[in-house]
PDB file of N, CA and C in Angstrom:
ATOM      1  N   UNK A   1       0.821  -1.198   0.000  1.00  0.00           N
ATOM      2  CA  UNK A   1       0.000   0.000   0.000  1.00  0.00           C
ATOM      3  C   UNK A   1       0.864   1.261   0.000  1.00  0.00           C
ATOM      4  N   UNK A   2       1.950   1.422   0.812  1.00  0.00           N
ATOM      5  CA  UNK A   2       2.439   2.338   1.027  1.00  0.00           C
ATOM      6  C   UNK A   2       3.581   2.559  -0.261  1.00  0.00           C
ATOM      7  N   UNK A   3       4.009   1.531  -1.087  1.00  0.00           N
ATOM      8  CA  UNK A   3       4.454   2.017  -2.526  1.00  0.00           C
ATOM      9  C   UNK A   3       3.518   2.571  -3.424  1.00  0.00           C
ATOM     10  N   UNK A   4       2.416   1.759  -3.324  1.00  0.00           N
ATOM     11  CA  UNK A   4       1.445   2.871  -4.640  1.00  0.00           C
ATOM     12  C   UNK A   4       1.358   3.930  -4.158  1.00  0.00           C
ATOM     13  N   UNK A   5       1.248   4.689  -2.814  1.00  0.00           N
ATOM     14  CA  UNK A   5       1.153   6.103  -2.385  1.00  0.00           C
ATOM     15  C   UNK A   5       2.554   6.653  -2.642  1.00  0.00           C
ATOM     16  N   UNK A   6       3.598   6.284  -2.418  1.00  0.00           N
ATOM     17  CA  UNK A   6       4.730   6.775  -2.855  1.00  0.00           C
ATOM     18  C   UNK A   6       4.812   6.841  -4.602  1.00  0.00           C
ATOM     19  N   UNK A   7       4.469   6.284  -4.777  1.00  0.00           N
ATOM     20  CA  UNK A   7       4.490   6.245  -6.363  1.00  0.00           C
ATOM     21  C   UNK A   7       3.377   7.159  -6.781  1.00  0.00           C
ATOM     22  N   UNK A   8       2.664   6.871  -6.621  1.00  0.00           N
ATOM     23  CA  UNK A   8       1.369   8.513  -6.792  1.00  0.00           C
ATOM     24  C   UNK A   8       2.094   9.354  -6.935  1.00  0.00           C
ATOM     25  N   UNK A   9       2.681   9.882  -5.294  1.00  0.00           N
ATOM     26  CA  UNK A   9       2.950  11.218  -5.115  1.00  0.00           C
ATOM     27  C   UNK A   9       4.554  11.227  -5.834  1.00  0.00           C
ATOM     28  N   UNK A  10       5.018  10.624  -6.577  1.00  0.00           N
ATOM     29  CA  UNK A  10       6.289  10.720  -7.626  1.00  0.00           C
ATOM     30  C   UNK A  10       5.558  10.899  -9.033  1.00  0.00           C
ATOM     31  N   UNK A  11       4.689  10.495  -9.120  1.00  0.00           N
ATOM     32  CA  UNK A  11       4.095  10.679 -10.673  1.00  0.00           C
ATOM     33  C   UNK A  11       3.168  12.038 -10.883  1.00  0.00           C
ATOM     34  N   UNK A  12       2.788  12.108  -9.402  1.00  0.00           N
ATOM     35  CA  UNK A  12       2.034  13.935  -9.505  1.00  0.00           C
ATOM     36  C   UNK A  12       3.728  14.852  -9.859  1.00  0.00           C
ATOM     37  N   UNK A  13       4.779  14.275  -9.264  1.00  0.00           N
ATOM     38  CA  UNK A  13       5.746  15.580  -9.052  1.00  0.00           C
ATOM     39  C   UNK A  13       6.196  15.814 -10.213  1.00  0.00           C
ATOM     40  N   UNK A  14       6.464  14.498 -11.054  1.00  0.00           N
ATOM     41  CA  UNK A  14       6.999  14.339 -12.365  1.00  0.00           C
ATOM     42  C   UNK A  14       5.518  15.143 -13.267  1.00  0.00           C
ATOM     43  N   UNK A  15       4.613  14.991 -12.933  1.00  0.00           N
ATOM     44  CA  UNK A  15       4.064  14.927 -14.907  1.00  0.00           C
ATOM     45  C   UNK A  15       3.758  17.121 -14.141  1.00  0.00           C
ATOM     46  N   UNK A  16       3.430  17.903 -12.391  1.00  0.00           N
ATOM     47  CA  UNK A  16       4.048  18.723 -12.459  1.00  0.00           C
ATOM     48  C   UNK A  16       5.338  19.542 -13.370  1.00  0.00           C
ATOM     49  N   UNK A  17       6.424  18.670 -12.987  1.00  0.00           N
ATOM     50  CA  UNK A  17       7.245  18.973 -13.666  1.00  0.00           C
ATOM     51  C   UNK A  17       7.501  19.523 -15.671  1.00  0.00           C
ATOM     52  N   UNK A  18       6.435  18.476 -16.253  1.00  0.00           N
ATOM     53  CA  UNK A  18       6.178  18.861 -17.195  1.00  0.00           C
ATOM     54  C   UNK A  18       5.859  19.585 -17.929  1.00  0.00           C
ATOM     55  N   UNK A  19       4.616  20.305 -16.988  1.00  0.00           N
ATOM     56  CA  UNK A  19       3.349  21.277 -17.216  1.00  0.00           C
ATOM     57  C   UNK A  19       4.121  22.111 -17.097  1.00  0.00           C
ATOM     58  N   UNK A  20       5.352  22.473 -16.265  1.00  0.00           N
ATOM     59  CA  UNK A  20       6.078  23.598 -16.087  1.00  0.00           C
ATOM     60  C   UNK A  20       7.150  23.855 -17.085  1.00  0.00           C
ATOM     61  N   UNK A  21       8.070  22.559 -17.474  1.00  0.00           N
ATOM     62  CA  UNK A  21       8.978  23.204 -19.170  1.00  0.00           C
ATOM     63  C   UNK A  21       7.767  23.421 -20.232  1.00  0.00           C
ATOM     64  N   UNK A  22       7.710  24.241 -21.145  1.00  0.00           N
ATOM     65  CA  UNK A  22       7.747  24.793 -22.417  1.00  0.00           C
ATOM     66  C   UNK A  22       7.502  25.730 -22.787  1.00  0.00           C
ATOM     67  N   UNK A  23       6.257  26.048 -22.881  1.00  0.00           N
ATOM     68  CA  UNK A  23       4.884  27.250 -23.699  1.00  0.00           C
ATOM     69  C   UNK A  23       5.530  27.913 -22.080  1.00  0.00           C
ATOM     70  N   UNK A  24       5.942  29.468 -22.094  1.00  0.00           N
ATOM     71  CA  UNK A  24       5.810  29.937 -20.775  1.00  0.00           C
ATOM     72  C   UNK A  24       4.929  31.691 -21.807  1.00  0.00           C
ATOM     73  N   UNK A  25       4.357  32.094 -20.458  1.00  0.00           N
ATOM     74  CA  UNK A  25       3.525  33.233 -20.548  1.00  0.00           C
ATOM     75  C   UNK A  25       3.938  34.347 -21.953  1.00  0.00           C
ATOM     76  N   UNK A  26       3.203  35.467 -22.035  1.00  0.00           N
ATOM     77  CA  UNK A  26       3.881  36.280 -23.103  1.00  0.00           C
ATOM     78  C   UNK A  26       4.873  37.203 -22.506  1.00  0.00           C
ATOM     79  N   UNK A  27       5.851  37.831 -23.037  1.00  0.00           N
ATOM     80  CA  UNK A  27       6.580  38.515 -22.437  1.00  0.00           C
ATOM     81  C   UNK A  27       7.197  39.304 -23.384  1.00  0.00           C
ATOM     82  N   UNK A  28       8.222  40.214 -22.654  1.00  0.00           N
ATOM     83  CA  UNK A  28       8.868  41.106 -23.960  1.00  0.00           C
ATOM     84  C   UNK A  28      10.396  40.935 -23.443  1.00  0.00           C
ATOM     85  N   UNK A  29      11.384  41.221 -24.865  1.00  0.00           N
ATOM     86  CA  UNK A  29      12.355  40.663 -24.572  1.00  0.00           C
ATOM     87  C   UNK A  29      13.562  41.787 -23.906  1.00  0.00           C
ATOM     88  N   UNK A  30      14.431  41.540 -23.072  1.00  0.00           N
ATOM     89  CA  UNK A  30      14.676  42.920 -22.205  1.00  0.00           C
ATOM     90  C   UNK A  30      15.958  43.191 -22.520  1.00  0.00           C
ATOM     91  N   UNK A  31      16.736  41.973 -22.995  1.00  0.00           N
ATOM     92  CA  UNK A  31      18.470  42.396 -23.953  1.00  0.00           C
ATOM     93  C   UNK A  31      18.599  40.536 -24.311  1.00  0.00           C
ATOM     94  N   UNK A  32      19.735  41.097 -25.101  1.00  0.00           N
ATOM     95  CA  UNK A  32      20.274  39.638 -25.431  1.00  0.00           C
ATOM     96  C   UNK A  32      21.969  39.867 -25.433  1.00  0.00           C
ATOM     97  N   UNK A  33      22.825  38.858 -25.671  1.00  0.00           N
ATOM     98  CA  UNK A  33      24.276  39.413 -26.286  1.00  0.00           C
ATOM     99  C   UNK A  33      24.918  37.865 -26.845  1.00  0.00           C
ATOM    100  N   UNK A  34      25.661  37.742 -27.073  1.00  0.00           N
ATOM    101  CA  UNK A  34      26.607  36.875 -27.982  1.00  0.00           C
ATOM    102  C   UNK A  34      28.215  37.225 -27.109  1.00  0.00           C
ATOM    103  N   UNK A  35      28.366  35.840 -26.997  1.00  0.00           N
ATOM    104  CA  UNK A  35      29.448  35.296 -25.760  1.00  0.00           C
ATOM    105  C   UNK A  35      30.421  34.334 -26.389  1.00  0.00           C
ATOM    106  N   UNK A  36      31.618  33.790 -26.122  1.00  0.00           N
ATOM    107  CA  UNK A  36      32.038  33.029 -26.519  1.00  0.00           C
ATOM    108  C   UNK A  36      33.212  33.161 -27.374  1.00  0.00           C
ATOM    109  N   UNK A  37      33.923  32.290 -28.170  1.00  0.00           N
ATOM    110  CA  UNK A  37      35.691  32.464 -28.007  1.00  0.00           C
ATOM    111  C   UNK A  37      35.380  32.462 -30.186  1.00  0.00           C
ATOM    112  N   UNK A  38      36.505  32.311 -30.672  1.00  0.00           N
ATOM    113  CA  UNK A  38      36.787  32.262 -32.391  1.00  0.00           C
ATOM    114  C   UNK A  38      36.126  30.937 -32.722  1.00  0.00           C
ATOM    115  N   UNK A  39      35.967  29.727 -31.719  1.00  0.00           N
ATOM    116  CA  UNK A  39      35.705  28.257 -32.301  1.00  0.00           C
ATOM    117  C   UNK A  39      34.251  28.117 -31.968  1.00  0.00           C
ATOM    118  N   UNK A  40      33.976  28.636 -30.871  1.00  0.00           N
ATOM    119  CA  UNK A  40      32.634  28.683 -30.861  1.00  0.00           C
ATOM    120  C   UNK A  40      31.150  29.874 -30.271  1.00  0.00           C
ATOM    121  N   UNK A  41      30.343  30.297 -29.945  1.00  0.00           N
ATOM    122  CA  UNK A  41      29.951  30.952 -29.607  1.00  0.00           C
ATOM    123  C   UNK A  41      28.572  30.615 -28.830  1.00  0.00           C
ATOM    124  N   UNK A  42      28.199  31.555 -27.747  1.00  0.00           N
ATOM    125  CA  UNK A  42      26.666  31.168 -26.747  1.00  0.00           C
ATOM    126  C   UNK A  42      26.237  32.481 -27.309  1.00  0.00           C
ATOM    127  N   UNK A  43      24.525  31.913 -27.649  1.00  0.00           N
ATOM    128  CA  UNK A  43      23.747  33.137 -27.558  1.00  0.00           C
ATOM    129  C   UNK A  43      22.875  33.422 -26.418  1.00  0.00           C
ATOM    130  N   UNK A  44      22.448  34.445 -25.669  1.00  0.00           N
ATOM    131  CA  UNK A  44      21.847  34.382 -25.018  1.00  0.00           C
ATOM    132  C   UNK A  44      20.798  35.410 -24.864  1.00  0.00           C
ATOM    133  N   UNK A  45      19.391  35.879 -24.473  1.00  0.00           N
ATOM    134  CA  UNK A  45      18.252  35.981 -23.823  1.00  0.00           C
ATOM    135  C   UNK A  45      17.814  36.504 -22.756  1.00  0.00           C
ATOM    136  N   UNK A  46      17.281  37.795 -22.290  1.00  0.00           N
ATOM    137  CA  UNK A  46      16.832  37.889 -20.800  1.00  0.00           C
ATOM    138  C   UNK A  46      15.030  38.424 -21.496  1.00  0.00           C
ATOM    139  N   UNK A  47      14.279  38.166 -20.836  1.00  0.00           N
ATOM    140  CA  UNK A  47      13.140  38.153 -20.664  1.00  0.00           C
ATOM    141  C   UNK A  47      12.963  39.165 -19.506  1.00  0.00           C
ATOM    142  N   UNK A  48      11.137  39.672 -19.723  1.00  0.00           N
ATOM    143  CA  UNK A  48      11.235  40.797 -18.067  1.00  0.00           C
ATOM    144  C   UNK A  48      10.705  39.743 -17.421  1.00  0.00           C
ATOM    145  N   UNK A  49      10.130  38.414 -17.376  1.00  0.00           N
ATOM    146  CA  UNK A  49      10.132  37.658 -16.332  1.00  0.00           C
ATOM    147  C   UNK A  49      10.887  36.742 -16.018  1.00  0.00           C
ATOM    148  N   UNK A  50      11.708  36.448 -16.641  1.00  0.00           N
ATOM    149  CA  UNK A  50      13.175  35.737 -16.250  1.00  0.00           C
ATOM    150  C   UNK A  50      12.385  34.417 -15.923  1.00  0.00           C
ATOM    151  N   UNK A  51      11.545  33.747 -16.772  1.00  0.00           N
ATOM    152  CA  UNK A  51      11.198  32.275 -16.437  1.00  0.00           C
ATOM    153  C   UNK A  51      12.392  31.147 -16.321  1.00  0.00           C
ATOM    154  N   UNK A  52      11.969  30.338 -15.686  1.00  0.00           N
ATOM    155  CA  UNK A  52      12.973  29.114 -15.325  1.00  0.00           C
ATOM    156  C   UNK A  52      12.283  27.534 -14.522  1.00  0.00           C
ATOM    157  N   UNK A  53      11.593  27.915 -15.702  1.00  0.00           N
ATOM    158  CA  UNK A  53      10.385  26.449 -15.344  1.00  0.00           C
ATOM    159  C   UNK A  53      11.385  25.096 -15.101  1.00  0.00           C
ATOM    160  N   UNK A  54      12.126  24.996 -15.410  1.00  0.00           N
ATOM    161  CA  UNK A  54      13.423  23.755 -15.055  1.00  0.00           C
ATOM    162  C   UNK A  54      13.899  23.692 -14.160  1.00  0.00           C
ATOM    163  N   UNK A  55      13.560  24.652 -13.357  1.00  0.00           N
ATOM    164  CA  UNK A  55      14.447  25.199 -11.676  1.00  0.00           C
ATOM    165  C   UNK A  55      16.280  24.663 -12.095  1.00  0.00           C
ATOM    166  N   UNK A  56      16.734  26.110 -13.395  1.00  0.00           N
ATOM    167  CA  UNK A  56      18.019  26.060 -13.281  1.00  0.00           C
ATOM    168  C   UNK A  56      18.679  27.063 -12.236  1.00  0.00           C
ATOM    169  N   UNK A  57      19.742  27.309 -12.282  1.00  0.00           N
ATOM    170  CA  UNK A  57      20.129  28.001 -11.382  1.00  0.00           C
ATOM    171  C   UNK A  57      19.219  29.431 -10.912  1.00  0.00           C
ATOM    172  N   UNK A  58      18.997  29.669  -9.642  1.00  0.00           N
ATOM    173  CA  UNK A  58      18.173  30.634  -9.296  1.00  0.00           C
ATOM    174  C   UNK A  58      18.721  32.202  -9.495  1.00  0.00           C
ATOM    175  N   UNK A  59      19.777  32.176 -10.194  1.00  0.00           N
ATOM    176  CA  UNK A  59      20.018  33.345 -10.545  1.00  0.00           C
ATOM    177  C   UNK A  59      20.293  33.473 -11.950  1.00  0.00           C
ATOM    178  N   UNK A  60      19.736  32.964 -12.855  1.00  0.00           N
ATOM    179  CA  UNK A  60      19.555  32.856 -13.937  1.00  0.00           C
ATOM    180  C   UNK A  60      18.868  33.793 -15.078  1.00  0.00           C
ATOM    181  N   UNK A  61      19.532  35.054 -15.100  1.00  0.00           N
ATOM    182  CA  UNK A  61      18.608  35.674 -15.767  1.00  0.00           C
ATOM    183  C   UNK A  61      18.174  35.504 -17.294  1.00  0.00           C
ATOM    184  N   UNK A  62      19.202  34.881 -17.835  1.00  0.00           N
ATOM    185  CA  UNK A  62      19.342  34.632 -19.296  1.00  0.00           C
ATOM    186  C   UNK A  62      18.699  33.431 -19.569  1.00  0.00           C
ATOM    187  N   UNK A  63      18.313  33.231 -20.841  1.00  0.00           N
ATOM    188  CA  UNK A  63      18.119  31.846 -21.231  1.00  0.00           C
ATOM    189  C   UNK A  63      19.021  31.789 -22.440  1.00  0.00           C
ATOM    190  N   UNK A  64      19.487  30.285 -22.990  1.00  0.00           N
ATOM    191  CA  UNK A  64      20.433  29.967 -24.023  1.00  0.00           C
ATOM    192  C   UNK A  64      19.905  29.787 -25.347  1.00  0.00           C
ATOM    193  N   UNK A  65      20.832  30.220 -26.359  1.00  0.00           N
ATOM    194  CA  UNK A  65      19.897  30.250 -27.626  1.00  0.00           C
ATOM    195  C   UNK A  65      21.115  28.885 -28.394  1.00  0.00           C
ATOM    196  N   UNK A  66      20.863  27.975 -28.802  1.00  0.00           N
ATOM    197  CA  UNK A  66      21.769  26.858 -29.495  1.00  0.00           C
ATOM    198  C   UNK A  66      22.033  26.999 -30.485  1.00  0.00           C
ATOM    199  N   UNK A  67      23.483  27.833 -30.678  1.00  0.00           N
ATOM    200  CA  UNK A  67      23.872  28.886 -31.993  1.00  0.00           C
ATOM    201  C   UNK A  67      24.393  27.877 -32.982  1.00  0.00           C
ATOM    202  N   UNK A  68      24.146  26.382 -32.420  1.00  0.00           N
ATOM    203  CA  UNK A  68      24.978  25.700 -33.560  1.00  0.00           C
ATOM    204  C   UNK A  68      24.198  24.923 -34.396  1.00  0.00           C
ATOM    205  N   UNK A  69      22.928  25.144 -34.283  1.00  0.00           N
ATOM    206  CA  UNK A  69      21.829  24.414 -34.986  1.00  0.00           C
ATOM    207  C   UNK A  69      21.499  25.463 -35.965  1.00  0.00           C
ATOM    208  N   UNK A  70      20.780  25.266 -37.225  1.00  0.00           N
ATOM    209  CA  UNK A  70      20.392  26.158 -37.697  1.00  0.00           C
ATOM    210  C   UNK A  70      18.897  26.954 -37.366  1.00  0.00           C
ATOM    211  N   UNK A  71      18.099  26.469 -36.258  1.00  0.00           N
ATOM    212  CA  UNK A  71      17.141  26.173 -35.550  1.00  0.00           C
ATOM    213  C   UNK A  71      17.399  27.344 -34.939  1.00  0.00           C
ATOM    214  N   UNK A  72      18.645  26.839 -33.816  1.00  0.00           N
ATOM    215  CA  UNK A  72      18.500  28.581 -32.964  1.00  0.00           C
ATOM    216  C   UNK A  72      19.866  29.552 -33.374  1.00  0.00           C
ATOM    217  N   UNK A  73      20.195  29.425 -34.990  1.00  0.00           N
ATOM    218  CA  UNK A  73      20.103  30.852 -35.652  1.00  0.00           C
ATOM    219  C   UNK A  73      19.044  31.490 -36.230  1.00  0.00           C
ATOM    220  N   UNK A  74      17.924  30.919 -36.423  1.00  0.00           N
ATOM    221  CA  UNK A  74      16.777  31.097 -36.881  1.00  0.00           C
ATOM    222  C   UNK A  74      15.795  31.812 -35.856  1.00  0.00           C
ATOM    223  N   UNK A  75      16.011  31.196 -34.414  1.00  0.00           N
ATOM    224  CA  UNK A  75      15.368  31.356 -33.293  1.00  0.00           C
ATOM    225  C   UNK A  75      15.985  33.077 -32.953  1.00  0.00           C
ATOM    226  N   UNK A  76      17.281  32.662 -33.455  1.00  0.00           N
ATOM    227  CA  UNK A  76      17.917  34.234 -32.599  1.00  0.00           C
ATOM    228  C   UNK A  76      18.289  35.629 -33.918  1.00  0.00           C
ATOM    229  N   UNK A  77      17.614  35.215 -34.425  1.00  0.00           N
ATOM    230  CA  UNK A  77      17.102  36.402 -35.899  1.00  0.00           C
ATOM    231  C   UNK A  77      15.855  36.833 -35.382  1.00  0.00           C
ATOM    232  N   UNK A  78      14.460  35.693 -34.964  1.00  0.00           N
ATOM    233  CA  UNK A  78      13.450  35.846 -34.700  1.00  0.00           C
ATOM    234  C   UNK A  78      13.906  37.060 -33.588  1.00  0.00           C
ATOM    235  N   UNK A  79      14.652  36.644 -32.197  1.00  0.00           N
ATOM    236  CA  UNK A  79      14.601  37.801 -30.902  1.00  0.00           C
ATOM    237  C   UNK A  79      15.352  38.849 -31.688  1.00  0.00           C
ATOM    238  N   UNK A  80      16.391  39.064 -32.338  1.00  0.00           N
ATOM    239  CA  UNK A  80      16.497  40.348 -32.931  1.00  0.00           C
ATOM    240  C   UNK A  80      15.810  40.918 -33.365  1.00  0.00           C
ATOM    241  N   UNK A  81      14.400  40.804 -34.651  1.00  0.00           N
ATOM    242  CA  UNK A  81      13.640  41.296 -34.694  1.00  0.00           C
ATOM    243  C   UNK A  81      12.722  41.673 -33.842  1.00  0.00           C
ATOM    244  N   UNK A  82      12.208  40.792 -33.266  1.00  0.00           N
ATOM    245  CA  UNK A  82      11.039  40.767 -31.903  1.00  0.00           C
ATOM    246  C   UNK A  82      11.596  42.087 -31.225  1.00  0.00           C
ATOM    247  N   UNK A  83      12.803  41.865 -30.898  1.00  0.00           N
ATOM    248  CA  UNK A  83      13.309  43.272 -29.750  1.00  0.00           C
ATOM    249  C   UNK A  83      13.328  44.525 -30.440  1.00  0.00           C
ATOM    250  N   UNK A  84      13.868  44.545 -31.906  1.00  0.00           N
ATOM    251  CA  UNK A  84      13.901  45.807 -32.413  1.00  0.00           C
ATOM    252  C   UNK A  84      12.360  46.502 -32.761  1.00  0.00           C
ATOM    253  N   UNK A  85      11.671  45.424 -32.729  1.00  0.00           N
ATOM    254  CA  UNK A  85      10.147  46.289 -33.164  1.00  0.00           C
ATOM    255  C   UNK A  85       9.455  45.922 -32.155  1.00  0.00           C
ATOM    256  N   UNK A  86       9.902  45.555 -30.404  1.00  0.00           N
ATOM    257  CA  UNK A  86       9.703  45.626 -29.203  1.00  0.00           C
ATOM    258  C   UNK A  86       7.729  44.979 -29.372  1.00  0.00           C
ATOM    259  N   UNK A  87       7.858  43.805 -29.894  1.00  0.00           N
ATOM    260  CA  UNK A  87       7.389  42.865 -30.135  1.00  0.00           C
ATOM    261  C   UNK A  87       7.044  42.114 -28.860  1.00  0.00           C
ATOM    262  N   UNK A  88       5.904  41.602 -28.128  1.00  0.00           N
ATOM    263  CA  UNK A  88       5.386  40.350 -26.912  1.00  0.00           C
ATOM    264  C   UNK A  88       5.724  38.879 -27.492  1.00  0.00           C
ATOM    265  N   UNK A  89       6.687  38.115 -26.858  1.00  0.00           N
ATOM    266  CA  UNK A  89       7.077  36.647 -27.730  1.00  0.00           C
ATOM    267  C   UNK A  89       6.432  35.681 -26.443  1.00  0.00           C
ATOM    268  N   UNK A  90       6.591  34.465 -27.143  1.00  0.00           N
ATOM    269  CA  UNK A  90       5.851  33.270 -25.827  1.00  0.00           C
ATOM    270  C   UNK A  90       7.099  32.128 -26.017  1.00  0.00           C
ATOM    271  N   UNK A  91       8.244  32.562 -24.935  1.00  0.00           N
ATOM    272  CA  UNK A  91       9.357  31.511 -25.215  1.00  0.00           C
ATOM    273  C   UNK A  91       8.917  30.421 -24.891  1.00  0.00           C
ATOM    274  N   UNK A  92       9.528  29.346 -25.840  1.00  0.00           N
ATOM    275  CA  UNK A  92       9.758  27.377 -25.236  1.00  0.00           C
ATOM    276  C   UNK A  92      10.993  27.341 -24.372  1.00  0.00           C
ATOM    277  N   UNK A  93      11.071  27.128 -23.004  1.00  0.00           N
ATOM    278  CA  UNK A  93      11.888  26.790 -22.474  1.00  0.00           C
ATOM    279  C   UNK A  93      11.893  25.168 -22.224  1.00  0.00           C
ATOM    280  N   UNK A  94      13.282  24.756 -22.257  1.00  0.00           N
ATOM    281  CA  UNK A  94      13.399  23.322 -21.546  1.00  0.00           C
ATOM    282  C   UNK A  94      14.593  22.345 -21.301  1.00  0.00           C
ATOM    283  N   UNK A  95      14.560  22.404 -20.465  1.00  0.00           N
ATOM    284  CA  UNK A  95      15.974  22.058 -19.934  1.00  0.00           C
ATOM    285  C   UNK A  95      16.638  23.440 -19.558  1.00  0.00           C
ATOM    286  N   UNK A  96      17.895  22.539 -19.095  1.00  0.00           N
ATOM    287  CA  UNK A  96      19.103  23.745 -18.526  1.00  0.00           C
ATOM    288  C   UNK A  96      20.563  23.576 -19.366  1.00  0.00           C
ATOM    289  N   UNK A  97      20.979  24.464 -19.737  1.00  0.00           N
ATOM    290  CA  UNK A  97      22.355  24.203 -20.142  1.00  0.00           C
ATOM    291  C   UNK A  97      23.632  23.791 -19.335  1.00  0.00           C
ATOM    292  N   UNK A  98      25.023  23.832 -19.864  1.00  0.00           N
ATOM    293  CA  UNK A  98      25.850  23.521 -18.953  1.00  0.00           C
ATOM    294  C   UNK A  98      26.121  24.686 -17.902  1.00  0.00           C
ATOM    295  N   UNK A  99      25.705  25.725 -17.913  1.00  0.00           N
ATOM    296  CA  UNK A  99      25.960  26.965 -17.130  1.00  0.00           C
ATOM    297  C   UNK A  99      24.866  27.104 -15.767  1.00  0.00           C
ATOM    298  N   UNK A 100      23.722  26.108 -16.502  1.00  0.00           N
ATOM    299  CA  UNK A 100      22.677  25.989 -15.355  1.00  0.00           C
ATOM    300  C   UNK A 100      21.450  27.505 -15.568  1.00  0.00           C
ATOM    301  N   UNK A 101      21.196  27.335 -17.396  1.00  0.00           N
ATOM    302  CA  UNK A 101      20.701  28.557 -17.783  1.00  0.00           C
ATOM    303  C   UNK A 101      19.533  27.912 -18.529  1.00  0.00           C
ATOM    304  N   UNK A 102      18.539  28.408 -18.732  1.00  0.00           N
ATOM    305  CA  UNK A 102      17.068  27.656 -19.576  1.00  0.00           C
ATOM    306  C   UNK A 102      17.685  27.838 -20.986  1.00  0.00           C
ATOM    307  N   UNK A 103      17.064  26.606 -21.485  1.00  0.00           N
ATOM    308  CA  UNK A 103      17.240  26.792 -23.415  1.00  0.00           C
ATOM    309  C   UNK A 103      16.161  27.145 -23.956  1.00  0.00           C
ATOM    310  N   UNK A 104      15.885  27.886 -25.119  1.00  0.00           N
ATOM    311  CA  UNK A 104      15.098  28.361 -25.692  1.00  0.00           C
ATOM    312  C   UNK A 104      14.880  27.518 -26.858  1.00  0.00           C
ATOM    313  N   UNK A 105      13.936  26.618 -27.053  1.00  0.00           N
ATOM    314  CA  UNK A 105      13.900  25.656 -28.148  1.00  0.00           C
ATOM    315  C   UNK A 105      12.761  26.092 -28.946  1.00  0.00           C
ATOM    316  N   UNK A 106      12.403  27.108 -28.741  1.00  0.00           N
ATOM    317  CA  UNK A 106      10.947  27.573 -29.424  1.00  0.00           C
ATOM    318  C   UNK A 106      10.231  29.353 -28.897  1.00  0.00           C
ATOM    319  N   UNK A 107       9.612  30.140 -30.293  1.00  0.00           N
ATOM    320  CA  UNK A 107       9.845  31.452 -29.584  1.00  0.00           C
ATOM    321  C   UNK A 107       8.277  31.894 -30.593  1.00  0.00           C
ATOM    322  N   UNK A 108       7.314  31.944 -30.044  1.00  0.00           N
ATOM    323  CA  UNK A 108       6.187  32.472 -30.730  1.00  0.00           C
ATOM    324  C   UNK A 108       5.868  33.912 -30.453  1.00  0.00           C
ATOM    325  N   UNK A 109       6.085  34.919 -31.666  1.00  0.00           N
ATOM    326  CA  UNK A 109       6.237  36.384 -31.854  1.00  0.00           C
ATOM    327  C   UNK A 109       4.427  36.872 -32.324  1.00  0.00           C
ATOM    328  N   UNK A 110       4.039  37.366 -30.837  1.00  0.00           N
ATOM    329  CA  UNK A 110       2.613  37.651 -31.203  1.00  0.00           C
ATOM    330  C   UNK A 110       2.577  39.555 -32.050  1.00  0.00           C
ATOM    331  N   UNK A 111       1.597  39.654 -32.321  1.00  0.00           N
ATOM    332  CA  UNK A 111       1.139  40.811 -33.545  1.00  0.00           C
ATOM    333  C   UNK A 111       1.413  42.264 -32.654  1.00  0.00           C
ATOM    334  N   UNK A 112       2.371  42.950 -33.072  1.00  0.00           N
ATOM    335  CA  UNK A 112       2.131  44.323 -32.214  1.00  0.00           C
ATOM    336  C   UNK A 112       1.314  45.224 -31.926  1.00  0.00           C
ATOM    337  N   UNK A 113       0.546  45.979 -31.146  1.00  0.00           N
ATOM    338  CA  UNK A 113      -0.561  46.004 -31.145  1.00  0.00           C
ATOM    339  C   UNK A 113      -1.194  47.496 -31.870  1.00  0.00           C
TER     340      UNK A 113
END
């Protein structure tokens, strides 16, 4: 008896956990910058709510953009525009990087108003 209750309350924490990486609220984007050495480079992201549905590091203001895919050069053209015409976006966060920073795997740019 007392494993299926333990197991319950592990499968509420986990599928929690879920509901909390991806689709996060609308927001506007507050800076970004480009980091990193001649071989490779990090892009990165701050949001004015600084989401971190992954519980990465709690001082995390940035999220990571994955400059080596063509995905998030695509993703990080999208926040250049978004920011220059100060645009409301609905980031995908999920996961944490090696820095202990949210990744941005997805970025929906709603209509200015």
């Amino acid at each position: 008896m007392n494993k299926q209750w333990l197991m319950g309350i592990g499968l509420l924490a986990l599928s929690n956990l879920s509901i909390a990486a991806g689709w996060q609220d609308s927001q506007t984007i507050t800076e970004y910058f480009i980091d990193g050495d001649n071989t490779s480079d990090r892009l990165y992201v701050a949001f004015d709510q600084s989401p971190n549905p992954d519980g990465c590091r709690s001082d995390a203001r940035f999220a990571r953009v994955d400059s080596q895919t063509p995905k998030g050069k695509y993703l990080f053209s999208i926040i250049l525009s978004a920011h220059a015409s100060q645009q409301t976006v609905t980031p995908k966060l999920e996961g944490c990087d090696e820095l202990e920073r949210p990744i941005v795997t997805g970025l929906r740019v709603e209509s200015a108003p």
